[in-house]
C-alpha atoms as a PDB file:
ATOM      1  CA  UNK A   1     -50.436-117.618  48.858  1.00  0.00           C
ATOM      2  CA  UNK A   2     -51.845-115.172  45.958  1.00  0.00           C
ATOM      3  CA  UNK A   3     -54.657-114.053  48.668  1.00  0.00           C
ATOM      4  CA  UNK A   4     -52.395-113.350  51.330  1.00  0.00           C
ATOM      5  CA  UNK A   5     -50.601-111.130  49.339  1.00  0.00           C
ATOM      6  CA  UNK A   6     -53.722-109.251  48.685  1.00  0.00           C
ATOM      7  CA  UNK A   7     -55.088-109.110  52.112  1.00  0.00           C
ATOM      8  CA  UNK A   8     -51.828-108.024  53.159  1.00  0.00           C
ATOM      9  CA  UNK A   9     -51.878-104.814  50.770  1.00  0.00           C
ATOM     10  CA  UNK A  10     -55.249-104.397  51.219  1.00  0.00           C
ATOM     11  CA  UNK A  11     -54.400-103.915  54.992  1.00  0.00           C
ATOM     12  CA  UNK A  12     -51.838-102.137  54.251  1.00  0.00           C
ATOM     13  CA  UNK A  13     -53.338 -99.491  52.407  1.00  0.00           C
ATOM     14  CA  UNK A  14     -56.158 -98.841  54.394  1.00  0.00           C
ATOM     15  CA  UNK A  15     -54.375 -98.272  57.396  1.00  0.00           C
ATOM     16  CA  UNK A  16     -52.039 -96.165  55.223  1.00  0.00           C
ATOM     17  CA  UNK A  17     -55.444 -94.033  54.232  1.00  0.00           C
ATOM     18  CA  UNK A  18     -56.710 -94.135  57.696  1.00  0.00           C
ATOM     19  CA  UNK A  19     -53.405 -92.739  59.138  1.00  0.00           C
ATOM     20  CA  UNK A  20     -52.726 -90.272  56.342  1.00  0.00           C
ATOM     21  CA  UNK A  21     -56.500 -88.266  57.067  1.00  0.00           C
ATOM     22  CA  UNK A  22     -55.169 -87.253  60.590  1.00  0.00           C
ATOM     23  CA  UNK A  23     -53.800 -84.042  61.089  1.00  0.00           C
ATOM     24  CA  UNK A  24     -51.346 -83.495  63.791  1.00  0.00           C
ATOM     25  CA  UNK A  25     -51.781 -79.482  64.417  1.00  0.00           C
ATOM     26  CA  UNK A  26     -48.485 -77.663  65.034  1.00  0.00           C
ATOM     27  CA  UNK A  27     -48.654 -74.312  65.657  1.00  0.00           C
ATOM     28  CA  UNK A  28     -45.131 -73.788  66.874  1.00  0.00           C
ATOM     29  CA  UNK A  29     -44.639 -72.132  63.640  1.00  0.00           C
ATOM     30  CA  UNK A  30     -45.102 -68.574  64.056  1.00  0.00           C
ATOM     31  CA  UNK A  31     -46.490 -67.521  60.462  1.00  0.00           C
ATOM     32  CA  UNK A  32     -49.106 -70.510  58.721  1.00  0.00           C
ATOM     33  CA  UNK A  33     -48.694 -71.600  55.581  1.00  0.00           C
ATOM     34  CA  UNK A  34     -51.431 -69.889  54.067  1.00  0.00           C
ATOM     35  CA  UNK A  35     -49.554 -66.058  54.459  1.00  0.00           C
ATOM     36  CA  UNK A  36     -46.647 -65.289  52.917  1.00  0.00           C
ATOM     37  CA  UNK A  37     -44.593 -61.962  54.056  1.00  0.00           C
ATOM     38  CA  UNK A  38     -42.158 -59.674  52.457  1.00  0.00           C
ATOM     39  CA  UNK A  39     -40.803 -56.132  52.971  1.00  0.00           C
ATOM     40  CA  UNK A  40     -40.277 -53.410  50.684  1.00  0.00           C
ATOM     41  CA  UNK A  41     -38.951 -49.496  50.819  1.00  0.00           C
ATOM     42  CA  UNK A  42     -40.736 -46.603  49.329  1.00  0.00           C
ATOM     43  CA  UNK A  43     -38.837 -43.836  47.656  1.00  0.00           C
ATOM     44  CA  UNK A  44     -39.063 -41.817  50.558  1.00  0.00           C
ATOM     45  CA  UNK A  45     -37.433 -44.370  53.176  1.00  0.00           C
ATOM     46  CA  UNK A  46     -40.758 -45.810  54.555  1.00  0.00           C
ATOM     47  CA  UNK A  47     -41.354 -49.393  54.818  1.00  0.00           C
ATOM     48  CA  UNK A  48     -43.824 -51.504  53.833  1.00  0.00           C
ATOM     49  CA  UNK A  49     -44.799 -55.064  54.942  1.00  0.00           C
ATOM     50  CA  UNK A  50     -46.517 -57.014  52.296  1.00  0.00           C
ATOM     51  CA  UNK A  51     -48.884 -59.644  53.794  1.00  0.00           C
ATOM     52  CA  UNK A  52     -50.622 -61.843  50.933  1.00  0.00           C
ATOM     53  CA  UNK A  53     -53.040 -64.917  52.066  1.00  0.00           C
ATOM     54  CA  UNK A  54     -53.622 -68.053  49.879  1.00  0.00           C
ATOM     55  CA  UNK A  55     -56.230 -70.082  50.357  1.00  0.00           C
ATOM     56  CA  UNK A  56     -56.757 -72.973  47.778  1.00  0.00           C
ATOM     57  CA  UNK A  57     -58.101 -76.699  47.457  1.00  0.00           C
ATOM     58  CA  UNK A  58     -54.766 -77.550  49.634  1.00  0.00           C
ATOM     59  CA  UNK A  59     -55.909 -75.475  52.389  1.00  0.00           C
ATOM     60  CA  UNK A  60     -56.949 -77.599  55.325  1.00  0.00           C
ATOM     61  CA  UNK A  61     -59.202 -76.507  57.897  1.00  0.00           C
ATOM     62  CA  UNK A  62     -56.127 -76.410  60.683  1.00  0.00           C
ATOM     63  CA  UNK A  63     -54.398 -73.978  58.258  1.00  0.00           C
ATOM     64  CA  UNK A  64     -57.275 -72.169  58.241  1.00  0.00           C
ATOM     65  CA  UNK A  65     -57.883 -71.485  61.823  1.00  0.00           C
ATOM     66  CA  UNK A  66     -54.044 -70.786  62.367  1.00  0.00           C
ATOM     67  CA  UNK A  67     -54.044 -68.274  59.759  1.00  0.00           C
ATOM     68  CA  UNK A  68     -57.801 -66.252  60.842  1.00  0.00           C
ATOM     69  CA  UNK A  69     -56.125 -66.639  64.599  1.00  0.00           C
ATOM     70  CA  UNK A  70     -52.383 -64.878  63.064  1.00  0.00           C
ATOM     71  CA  UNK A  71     -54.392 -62.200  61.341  1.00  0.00           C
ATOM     72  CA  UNK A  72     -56.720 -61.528  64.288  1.00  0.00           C
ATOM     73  CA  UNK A  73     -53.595 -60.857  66.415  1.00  0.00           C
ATOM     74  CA  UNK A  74     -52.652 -57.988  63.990  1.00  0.00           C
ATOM     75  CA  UNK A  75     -56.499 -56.604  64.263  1.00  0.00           C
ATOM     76  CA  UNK A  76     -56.956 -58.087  60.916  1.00  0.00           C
ATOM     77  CA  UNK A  77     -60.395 -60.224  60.502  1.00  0.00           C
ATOM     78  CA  UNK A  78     -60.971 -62.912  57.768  1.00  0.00           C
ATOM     79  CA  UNK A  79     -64.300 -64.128  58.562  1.00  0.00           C
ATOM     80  CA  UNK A  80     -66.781 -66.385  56.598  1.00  0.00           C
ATOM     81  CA  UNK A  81     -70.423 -66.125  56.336  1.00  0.00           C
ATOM     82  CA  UNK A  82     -69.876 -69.519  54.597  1.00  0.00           C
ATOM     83  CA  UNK A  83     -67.333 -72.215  54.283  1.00  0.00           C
ATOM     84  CA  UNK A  84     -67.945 -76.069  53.171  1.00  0.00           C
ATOM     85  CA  UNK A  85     -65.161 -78.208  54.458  1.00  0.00           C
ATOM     86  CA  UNK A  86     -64.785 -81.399  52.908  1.00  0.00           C
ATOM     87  CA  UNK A  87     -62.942 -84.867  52.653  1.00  0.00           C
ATOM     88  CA  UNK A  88     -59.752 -84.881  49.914  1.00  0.00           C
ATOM     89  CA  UNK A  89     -60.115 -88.372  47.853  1.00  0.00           C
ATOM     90  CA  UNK A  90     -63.936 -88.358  46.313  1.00  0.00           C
ATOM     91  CA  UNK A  91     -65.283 -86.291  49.429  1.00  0.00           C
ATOM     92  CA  UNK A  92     -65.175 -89.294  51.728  1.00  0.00           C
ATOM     93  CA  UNK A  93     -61.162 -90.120  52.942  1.00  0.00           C
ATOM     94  CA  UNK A  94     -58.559 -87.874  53.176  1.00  0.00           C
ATOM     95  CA  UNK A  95     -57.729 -84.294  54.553  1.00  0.00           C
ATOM     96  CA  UNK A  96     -60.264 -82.368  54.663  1.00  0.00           C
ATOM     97  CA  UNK A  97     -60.151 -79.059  52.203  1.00  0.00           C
ATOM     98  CA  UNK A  98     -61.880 -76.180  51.614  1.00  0.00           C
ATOM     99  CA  UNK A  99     -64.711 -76.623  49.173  1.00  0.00           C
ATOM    100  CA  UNK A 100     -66.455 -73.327  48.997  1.00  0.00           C
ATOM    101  CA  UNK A 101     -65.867 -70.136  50.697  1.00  0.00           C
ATOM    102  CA  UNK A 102     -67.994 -66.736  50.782  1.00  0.00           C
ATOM    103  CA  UNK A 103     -66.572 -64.111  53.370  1.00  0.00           C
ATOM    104  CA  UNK A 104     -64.868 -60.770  53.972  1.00  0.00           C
ATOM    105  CA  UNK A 105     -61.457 -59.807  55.202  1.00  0.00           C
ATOM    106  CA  UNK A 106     -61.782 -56.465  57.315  1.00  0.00           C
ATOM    107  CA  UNK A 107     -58.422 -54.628  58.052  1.00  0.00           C
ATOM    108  CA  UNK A 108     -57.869 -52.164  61.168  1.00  0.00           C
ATOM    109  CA  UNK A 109     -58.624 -49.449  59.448  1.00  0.00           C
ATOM    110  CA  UNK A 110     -62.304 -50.217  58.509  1.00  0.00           C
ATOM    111  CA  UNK A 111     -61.820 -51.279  55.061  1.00  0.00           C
ATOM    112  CA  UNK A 112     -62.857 -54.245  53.539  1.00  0.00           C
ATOM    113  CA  UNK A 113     -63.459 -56.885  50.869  1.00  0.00           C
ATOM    114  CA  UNK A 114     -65.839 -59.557  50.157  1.00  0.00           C
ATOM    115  CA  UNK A 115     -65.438 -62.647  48.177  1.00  0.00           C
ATOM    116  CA  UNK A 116     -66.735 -65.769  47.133  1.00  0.00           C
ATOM    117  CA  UNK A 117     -65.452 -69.044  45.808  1.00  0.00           C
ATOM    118  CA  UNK A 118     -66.390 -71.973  45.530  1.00  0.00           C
ATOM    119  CA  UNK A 119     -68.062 -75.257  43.875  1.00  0.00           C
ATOM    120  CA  UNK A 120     -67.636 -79.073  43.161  1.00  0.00           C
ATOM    121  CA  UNK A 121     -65.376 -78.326  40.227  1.00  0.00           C
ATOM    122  CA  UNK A 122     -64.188 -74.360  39.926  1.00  0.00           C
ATOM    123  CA  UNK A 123     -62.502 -73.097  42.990  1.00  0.00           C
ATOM    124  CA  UNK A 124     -58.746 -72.878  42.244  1.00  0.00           C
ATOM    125  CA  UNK A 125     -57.768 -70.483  45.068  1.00  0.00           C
ATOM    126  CA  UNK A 126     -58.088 -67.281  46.670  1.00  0.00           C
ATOM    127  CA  UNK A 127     -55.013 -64.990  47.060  1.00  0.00           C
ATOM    128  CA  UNK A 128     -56.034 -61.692  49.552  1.00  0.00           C
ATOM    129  CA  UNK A 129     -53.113 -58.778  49.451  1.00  0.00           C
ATOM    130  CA  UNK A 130     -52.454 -56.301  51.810  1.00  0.00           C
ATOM    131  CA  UNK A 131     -49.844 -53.900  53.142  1.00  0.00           C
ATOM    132  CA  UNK A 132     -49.108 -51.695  55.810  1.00  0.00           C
ATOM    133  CA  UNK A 133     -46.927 -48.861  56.239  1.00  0.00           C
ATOM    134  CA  UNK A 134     -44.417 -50.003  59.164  1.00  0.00           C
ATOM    135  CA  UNK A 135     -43.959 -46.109  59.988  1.00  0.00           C
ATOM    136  CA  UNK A 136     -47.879 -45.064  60.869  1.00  0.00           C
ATOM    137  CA  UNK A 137     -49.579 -48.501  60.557  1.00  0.00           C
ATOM    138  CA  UNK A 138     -51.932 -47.587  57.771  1.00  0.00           C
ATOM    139  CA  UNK A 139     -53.326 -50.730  56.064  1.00  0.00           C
ATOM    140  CA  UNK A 140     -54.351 -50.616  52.373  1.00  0.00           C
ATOM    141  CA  UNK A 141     -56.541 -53.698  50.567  1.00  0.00           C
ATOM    142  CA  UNK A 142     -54.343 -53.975  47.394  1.00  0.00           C
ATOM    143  CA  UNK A 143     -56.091 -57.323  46.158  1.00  0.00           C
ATOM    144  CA  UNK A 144     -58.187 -59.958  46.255  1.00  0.00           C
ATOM    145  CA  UNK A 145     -57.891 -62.277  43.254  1.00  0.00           C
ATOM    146  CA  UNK A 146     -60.256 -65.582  43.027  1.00  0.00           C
ATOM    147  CA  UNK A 147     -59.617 -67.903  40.604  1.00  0.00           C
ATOM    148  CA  UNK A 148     -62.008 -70.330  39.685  1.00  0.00           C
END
C-alpha cells in the first residue's frame, strides 16, 4: 500500500512539472509585463510618458517577444545580437528564462544603448528607461541599469 502511495505522487508530480513548463501565450493584454508606464507634467504644462522595461531571470521568452513586438509598434527597437534562453529548475524542466542577453535598444530618434548581461550565476535583471515628450514626440534614453 506504501508503494502505491509513492507511485501515485510520483505521477502526480511529474505531470504537475510537465503541465506547469507550458506556456499558454495571451496577448490580449495590451501592455506585457515586462514595461511598466506612467505619466508625468513638466513645469511648463508638457507631458511626459515614462516607459521603463524589465527584463530579469522571470522573463520568459513569450514576454519577451510581446514586449520587442509593443515597442516596435511605437518605432522603438530592442534587438539582441545575443540571447541564451533556458529551462527554469536546473536548466532542464520548467519555463524557460532568459539566461544571458547582449543587445541594443534604438529609439525613433536615432539614439541608442547597448548592454550586456548575463551568466550561469550573475544576471539579476535589466531595467531600460525612456521617455517621450507627448507634445513633439522627442524620445530621450534616460537609463539602462544592469544588475548582475
Amino acid at each position: 500500500m506504501n508503494n502505491r502511495k509513492i507511485t501515485l505522487i510520483s505521477l502526480v508530480l511529474s505531470v504537475w512539472l510537465s503541465l506547469s513548463s507550458f506556456v499558454f501565450i495571451d496577448f490580449k493584454n495590451d501592455k506585457p509585463v515586462s514595461i511598466s508606464r506612467s505619466m508625468t507634467t513638466e513645469r511648463n504644462g508638457k507631458e511626459i510618458i515614462i516607459t521603463e522595461i524589465t527584463l530579469d531571470k522571470t522573463t520568459s521568452r513569450e514576454d519577451l517577444i510581446h514586449s520587442c513586438s509593443f515597442l516596435a509598434k511605437e518605432n522603438v527597437q530592442l534587438t539582441f545580437e545575443s540571447l541564451i534562453i533556458g529551462k527554469s529548475i536546473f536548466g532542464l524542466v520548467g519555463r524557460q528564462r532568459i539566461t544571458y542577453a547582449k543587445g541594443k535598444i534604438t529609439l525613433p530618434d536615432g539614439s541608442f544603448h547597448q548592454f550586456e548581461a548575463g551568466g550561469i550565476f550573475n544576471f539579476k535583471s535589466i531595467k531600460i528607461t525612456y521617455s517621450r515628450n507627448k507634445e513633439n514626440d522627442d524620445f530621450s534614453l534616460d537609463m539602462v541599469e544592469i544588475k548582475g
